[in-house]
N, C-alpha and C. Protein backbone atom coordinates (compact mmCIF):
# COMPACT_ATOMS: atom_id res chain seq x y z
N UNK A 1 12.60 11.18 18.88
CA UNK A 1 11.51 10.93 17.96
C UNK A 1 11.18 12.21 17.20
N UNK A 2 10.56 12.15 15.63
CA UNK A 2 10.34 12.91 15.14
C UNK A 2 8.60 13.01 15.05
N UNK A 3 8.45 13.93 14.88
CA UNK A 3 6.93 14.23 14.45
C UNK A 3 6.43 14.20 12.71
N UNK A 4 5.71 13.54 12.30
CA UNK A 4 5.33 13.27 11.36
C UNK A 4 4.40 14.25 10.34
N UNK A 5 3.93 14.20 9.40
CA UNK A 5 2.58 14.71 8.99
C UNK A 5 1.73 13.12 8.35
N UNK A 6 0.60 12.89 8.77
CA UNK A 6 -0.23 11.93 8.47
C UNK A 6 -1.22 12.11 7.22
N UNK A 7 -0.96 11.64 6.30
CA UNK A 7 -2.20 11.49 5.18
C UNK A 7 -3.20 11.17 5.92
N UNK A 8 -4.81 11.95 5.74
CA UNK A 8 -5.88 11.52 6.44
C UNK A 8 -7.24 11.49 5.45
N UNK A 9 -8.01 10.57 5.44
CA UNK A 9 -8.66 10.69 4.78
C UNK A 9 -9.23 11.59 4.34
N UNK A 10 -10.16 12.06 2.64
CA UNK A 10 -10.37 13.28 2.38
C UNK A 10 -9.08 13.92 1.42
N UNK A 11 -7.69 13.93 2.00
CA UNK A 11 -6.56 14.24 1.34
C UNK A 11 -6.75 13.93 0.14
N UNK A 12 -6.15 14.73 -0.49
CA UNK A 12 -5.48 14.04 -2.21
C UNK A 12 -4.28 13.47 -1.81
N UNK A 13 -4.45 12.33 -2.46
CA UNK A 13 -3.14 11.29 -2.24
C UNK A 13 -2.00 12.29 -3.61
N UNK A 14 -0.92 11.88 -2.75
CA UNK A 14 0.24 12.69 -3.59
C UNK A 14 0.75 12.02 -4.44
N UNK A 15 1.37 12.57 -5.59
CA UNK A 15 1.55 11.87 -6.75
C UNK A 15 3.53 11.08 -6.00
N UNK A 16 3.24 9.79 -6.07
CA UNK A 16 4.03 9.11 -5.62
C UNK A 16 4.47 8.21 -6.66
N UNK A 17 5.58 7.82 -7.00
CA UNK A 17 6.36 7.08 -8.38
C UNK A 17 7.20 6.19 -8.00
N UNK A 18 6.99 4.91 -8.27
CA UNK A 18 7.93 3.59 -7.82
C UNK A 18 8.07 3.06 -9.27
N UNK A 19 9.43 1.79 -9.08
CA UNK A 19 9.40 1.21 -10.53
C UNK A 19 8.99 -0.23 -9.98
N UNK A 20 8.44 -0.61 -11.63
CA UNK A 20 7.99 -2.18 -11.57
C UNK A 20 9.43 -2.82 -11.90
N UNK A 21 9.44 -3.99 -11.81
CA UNK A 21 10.56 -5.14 -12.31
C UNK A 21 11.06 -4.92 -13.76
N UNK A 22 10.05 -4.73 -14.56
CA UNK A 22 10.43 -4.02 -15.67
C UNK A 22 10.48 -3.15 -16.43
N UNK A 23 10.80 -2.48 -15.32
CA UNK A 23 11.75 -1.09 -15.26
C UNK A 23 10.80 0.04 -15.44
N UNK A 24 9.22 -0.37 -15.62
CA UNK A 24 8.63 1.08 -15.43
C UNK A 24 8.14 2.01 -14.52
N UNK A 25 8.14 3.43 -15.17
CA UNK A 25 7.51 3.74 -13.79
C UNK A 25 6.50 3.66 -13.26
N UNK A 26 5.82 3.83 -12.18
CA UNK A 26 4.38 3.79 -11.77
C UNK A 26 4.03 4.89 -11.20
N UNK A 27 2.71 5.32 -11.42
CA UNK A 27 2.40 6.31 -10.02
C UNK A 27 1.17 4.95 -9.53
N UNK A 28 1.90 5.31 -7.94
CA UNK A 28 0.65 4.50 -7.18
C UNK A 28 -0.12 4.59 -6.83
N UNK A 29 -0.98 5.88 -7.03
CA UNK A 29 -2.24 6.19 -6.39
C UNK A 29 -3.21 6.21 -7.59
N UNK A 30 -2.58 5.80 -9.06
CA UNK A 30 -3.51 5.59 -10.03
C UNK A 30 -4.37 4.12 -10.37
N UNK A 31 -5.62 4.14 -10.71
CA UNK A 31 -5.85 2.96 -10.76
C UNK A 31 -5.44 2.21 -11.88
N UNK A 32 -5.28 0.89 -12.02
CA UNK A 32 -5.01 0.34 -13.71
C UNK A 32 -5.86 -0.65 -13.90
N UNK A 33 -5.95 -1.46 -14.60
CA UNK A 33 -6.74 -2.77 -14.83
C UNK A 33 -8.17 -2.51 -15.19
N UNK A 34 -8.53 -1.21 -16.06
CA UNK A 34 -9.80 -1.15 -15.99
C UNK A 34 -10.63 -0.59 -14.67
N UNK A 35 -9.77 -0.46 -13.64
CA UNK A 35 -10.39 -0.12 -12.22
C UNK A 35 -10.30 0.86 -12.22
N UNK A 36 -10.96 1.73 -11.17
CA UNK A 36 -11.20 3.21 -10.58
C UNK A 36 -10.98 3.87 -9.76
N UNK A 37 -10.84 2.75 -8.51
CA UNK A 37 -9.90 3.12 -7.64
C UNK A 37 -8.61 2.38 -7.34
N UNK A 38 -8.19 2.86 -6.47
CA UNK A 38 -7.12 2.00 -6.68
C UNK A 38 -6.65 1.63 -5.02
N UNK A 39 -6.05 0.04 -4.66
CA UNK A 39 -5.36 -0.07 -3.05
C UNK A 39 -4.06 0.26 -3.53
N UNK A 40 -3.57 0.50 -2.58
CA UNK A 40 -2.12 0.82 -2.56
C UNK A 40 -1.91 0.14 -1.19
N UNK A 41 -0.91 -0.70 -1.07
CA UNK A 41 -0.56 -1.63 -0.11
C UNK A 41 1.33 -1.39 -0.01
N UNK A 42 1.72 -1.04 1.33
CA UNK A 42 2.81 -0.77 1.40
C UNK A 42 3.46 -1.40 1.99
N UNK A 43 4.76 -2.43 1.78
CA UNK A 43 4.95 -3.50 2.93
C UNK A 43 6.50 -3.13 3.16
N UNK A 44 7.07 -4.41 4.22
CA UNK A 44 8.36 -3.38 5.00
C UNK A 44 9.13 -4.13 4.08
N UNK A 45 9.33 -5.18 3.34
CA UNK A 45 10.24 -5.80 2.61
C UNK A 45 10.37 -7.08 2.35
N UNK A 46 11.63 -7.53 1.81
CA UNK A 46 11.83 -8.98 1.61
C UNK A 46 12.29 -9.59 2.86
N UNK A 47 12.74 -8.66 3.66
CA UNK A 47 13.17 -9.27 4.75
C UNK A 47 11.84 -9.86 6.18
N UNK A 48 10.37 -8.76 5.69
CA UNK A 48 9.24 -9.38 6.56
C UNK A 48 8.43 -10.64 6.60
N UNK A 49 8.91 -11.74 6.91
CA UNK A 49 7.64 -12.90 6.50
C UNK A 49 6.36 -12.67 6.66
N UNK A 50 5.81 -11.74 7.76
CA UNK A 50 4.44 -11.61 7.51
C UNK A 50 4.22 -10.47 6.82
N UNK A 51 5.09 -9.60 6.31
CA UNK A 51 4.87 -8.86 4.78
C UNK A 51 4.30 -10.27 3.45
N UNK A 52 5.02 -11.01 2.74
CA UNK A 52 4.97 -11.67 2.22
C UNK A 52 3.84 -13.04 2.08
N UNK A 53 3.30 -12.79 3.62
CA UNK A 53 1.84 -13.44 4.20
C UNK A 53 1.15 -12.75 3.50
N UNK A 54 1.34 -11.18 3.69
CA UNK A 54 0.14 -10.41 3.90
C UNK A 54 -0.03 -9.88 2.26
N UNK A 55 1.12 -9.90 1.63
CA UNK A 55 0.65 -9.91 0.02
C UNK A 55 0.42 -10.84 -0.58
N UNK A 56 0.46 -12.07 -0.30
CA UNK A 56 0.10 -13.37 -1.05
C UNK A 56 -1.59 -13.34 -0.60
N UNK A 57 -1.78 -13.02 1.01
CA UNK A 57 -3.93 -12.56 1.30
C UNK A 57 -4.05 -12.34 0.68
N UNK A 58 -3.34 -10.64 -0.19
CA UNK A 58 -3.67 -9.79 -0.88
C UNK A 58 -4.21 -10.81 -2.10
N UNK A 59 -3.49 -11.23 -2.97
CA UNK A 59 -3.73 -12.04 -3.81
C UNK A 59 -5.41 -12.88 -3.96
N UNK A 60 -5.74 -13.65 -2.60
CA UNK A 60 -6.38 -13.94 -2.38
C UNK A 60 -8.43 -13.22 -2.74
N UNK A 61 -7.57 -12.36 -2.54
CA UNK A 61 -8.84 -11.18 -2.51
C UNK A 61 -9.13 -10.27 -3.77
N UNK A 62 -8.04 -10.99 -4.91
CA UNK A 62 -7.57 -9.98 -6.05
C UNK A 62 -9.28 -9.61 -6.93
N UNK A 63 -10.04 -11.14 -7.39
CA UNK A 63 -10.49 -11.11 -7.92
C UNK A 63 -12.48 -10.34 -7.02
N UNK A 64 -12.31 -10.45 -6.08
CA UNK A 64 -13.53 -9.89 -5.35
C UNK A 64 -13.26 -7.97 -5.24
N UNK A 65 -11.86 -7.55 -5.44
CA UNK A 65 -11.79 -6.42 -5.08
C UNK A 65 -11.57 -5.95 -6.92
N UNK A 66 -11.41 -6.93 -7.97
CA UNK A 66 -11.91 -6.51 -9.29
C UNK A 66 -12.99 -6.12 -9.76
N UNK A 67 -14.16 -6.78 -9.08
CA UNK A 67 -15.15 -7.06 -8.95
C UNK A 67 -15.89 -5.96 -8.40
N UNK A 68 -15.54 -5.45 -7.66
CA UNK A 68 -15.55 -3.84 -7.11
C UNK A 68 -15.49 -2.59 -7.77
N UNK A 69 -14.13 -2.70 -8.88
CA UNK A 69 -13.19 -1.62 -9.42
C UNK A 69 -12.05 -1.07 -8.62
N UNK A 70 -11.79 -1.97 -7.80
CA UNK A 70 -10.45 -1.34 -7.07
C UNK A 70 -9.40 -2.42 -7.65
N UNK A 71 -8.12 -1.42 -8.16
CA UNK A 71 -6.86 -2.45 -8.42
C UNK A 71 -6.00 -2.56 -7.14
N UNK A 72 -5.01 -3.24 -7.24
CA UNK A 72 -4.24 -3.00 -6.44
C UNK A 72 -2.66 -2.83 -6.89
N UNK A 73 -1.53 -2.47 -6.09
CA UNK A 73 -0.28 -2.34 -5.96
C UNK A 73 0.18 -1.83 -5.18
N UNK A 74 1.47 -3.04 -5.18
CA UNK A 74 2.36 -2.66 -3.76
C UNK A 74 3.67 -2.17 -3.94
N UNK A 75 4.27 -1.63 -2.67
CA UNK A 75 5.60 -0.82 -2.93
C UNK A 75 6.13 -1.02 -1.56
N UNK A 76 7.53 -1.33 -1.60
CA UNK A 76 8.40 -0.89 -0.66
C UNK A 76 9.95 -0.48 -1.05
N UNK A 77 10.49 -0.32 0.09
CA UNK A 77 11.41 0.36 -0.16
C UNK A 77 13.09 -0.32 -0.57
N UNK A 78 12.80 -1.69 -0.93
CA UNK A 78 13.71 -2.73 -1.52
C UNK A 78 14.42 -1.95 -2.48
N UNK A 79 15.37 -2.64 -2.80
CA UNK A 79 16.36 -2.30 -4.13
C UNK A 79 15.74 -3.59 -5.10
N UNK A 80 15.88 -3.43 -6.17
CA UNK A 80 15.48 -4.02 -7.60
C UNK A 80 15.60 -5.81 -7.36
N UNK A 81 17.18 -6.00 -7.14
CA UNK A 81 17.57 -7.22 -6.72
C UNK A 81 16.71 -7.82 -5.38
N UNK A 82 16.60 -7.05 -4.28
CA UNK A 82 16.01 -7.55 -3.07
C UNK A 82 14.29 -8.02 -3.37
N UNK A 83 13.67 -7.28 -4.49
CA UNK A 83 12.28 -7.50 -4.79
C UNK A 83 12.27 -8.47 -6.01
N UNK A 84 13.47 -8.82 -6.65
CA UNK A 84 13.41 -10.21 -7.68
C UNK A 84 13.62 -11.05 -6.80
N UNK A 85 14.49 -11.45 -5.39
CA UNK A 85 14.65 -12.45 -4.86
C UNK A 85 13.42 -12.98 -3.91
N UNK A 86 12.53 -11.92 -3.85
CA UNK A 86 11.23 -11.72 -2.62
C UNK A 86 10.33 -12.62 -3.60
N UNK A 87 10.09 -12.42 -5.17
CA UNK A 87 9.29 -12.63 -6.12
C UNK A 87 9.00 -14.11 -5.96
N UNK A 88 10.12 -14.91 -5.83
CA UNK A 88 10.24 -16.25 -5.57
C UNK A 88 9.47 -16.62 -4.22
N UNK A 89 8.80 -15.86 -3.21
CA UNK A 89 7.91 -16.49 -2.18
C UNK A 89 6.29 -15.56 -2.56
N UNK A 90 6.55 -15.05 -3.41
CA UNK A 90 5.03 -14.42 -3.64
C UNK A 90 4.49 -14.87 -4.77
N UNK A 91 2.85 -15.12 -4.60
CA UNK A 91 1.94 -15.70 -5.78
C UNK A 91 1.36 -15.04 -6.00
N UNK A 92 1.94 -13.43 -6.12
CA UNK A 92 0.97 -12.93 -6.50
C UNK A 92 0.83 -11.94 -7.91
N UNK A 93 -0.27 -11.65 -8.58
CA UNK A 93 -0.62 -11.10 -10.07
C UNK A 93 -0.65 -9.87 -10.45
N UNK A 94 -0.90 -8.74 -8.81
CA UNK A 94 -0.82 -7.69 -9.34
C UNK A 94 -0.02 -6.91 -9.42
N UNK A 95 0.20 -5.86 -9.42
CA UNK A 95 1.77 -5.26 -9.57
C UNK A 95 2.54 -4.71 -8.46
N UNK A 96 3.49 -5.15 -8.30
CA UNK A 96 4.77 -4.46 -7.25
C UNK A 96 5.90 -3.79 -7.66
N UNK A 97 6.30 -2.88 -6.43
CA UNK A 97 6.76 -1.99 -7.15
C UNK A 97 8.12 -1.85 -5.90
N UNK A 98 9.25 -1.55 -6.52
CA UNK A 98 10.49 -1.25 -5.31
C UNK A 98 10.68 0.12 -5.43
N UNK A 99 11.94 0.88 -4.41
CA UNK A 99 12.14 1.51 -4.35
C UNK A 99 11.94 2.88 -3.89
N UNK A 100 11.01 3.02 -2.72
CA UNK A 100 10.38 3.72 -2.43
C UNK A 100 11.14 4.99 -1.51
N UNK A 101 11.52 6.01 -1.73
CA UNK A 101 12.35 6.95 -0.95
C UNK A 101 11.86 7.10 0.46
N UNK A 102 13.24 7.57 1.45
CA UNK A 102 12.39 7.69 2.52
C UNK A 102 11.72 9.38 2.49
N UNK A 103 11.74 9.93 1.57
CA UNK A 103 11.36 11.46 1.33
C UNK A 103 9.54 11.09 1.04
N UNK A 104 9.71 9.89 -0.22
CA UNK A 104 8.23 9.39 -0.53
C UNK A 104 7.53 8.93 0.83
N UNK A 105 8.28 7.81 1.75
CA UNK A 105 7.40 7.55 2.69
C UNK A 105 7.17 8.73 4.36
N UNK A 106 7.92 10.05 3.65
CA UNK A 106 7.85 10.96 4.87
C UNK A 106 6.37 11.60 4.37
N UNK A 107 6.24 11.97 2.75
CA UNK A 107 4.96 12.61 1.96
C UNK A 107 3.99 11.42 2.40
N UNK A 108 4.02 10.58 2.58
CA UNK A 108 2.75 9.91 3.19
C UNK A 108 2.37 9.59 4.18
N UNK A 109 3.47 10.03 4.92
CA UNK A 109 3.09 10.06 6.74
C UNK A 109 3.35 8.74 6.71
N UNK A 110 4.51 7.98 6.42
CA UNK A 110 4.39 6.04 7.12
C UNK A 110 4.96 6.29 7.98
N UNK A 111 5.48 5.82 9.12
CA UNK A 111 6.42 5.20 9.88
C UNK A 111 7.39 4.07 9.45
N UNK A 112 8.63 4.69 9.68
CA UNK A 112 10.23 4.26 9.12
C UNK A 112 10.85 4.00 10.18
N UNK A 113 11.63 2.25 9.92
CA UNK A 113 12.33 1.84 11.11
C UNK A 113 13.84 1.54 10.31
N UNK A 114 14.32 1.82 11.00
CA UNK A 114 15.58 1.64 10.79
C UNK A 114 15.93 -0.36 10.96
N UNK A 115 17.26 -0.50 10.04
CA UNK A 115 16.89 -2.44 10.35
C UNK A 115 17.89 -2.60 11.93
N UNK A 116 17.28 -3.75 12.06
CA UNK A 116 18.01 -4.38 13.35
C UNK A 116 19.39 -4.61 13.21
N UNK A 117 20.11 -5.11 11.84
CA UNK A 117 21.28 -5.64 11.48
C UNK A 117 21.25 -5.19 10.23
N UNK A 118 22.55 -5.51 10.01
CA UNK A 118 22.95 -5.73 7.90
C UNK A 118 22.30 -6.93 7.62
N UNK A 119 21.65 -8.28 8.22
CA UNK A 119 21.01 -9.19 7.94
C UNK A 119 19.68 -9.16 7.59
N UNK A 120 19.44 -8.35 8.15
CA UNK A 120 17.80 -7.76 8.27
C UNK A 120 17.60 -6.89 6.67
N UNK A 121 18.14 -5.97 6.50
CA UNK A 121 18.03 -5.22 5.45
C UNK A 121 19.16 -4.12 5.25
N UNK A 122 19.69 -3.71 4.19
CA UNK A 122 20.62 -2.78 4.17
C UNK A 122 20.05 -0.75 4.21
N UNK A 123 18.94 -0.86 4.41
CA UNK A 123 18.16 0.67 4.55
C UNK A 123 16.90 0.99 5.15
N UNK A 124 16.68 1.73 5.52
CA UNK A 124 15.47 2.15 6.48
C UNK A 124 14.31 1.80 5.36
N UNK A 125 13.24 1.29 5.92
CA UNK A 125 12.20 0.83 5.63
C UNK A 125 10.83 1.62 6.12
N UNK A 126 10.11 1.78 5.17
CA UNK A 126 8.63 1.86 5.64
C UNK A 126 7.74 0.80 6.34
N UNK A 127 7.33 1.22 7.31
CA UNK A 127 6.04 0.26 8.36
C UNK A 127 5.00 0.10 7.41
N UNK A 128 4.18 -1.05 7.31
CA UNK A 128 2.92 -1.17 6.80
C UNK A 128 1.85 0.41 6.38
N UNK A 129 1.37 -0.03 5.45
CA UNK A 129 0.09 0.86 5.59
C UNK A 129 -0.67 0.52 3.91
N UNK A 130 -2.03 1.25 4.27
CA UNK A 130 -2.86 0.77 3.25
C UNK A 130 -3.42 2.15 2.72
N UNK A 131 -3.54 2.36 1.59
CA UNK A 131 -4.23 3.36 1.38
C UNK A 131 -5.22 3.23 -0.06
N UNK A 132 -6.92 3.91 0.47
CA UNK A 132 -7.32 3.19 -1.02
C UNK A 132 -7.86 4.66 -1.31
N UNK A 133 -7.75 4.95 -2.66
CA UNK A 133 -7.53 5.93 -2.95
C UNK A 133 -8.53 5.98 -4.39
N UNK A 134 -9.72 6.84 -4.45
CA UNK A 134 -11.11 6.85 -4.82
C UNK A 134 -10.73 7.29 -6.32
N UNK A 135 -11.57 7.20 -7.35
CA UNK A 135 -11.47 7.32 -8.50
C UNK A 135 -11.57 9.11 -8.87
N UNK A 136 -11.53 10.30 -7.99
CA UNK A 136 -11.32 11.40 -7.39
C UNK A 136 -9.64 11.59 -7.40
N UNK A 137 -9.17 10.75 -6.92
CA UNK A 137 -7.73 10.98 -6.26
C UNK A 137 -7.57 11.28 -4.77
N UNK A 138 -8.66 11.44 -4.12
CA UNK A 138 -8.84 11.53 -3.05
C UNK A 138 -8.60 10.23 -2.11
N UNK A 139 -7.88 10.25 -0.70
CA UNK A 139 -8.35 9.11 0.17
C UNK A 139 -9.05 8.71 0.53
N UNK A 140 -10.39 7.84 -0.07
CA UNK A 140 -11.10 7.20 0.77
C UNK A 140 -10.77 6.34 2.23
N UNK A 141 -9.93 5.74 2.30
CA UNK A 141 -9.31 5.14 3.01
C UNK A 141 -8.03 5.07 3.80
N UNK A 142 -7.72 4.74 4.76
CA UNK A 142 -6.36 4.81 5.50
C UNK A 142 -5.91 4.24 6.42
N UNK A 143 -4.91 3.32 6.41
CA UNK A 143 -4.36 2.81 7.56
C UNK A 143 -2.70 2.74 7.52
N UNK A 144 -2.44 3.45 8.27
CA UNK A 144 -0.96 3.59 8.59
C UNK A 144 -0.47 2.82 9.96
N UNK A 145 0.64 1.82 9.63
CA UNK A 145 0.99 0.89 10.72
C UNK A 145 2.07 1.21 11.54
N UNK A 146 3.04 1.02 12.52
CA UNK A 146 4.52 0.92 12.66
C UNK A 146 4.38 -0.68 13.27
N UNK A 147 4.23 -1.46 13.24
CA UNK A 147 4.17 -3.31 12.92
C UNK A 147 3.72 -3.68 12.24
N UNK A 148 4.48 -4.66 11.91
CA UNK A 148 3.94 -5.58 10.69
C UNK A 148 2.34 -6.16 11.20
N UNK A 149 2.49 -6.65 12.10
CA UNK A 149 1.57 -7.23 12.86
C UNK A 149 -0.02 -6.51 13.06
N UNK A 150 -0.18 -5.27 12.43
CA UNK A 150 -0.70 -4.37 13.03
C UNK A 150 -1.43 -4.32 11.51
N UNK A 151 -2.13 -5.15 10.99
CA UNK A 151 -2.63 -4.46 9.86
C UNK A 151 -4.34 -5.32 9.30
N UNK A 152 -5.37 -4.38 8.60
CA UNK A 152 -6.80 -4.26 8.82
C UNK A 152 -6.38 -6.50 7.71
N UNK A 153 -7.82 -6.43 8.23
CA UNK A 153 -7.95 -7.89 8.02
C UNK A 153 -9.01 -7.64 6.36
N UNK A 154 -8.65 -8.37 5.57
CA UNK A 154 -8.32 -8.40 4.45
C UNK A 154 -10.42 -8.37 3.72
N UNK A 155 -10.50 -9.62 4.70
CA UNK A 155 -12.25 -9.80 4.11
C UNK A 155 -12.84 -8.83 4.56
N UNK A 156 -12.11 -8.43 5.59
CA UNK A 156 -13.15 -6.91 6.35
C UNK A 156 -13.07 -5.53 5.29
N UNK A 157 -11.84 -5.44 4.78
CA UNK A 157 -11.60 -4.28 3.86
C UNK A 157 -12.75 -4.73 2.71
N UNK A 158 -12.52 -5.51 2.00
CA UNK A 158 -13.32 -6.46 0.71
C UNK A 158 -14.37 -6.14 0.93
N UNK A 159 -15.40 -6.41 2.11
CA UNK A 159 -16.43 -6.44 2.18
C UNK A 159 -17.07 -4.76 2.33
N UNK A 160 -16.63 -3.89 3.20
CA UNK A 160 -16.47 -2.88 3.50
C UNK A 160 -16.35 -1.54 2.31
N UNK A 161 -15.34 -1.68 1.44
CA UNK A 161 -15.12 -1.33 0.15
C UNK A 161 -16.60 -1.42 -1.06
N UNK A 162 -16.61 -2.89 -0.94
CA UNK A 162 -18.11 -3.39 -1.37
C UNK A 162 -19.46 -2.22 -1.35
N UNK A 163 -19.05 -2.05 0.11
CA UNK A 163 -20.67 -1.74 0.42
C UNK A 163 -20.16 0.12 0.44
N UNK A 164 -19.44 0.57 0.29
CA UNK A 164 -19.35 2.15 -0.16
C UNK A 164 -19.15 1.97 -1.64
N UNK A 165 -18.92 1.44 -2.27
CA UNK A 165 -18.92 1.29 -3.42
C UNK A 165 -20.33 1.24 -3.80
N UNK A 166 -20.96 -0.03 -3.10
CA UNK A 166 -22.74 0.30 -3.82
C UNK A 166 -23.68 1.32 -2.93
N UNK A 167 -22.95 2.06 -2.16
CA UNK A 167 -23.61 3.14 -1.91
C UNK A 167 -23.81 3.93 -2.93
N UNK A 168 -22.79 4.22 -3.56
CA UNK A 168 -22.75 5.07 -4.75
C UNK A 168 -22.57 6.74 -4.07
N UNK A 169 -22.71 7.35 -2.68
CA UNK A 169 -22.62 8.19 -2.85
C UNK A 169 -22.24 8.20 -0.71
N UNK A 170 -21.27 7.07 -0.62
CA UNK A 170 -20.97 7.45 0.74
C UNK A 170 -19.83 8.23 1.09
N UNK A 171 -20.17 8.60 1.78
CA UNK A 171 -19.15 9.73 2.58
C UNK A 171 -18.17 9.57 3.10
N UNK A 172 -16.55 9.95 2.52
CA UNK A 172 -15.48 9.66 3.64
C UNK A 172 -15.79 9.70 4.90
N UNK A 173 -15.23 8.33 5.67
CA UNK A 173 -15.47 8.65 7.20
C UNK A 173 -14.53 9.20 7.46
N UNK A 174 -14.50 10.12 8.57
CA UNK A 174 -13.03 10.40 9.98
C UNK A 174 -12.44 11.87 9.03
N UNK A 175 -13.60 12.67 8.43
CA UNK A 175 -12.66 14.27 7.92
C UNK A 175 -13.27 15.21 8.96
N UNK A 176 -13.72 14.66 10.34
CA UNK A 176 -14.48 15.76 10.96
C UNK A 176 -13.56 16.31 11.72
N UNK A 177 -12.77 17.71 11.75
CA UNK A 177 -11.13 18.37 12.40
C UNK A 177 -11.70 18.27 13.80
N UNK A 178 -10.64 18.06 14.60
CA UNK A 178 -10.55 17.98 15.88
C UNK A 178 -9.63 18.79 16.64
């Protein structure tokens, strides 16, 4: 096993660059849509069904977390083709993004599994994680997974987000060094 470095809240999220479907680039820690902050949602691929659960929630929640000023977009570490064929089980509006290096998901501290088979996927993949990232550039937020299975429940973020948002002046939790 290797030892990691973990993005922790407080951090400046690092300038990280994926492409959309048509062909542009993105940085993902910027917000778009008129929003300010921005989620960044990282999933393991076309090959996860409860990846593809868990961005179609996403969906679900699009218009309450507009409503907020947080956009969203997702990224993994698919090839171009593997995220047009994924497109066909997802309903969802906001933007995704492939291609994600495993150099990019070492700068963000994810956890990377290698696939089970050539059936599974043809390249090491990033584990889940969420990161929402304040109109600062800073992390407000953070959750880094190694299971799919392992990830914050969707109305809880929504609601949560909500209410530091109409704080207007709350405080990253969890920057106290240990």
């Amino acid at each position: 096993m290797t030892n990691s470095i973990k993005l922790t809240a407080g951090d400046t999220f690092p300038l990280t660059e994926a492409t959309s479907l048509d062909g542009t680039v993105v940085n993902l820690g910027k917000a778009h849509s008129g929003a300010d902050w921005q989620m960044l949602v990282v999933y393991r691929g076309k090959h996860c069904p409860l990846c593809v659960r868990y961005l179609n929630l996403v969906e679900e929640h699009q218009e309450a977390l507009k409503a907020i000023g947080v956009s969203v977009t997702a990224v993994s570490a698919d090839s171009k083709a593997q995220l047009e064929e994924n497109m066909e089980k997802l309903t969802i509006t906001f933007p995704i993004t492939y291609g994600l290096t495993e150099a990019q998901m070492k700068k963000l501290g994810l956890y990377i599994s290698a696939p089970r088979s050539e059936q599974e996927t043809d390249h090491n993949f990033a584990e889940p994680a969420l990161f929402v990232i304040n109109a600062e550039g800073t992390l407000q937020a953070v959750d880094i997974s190694n299971a799919p299975f392992l990830r914050p429940e969707l109305g809880v973020v929504v609601n949560g987000l909500k209410f530091v948002r109409d704080q207007g002046n709350y405080p990253i939790r969890g920057t106290v060094a240990y």
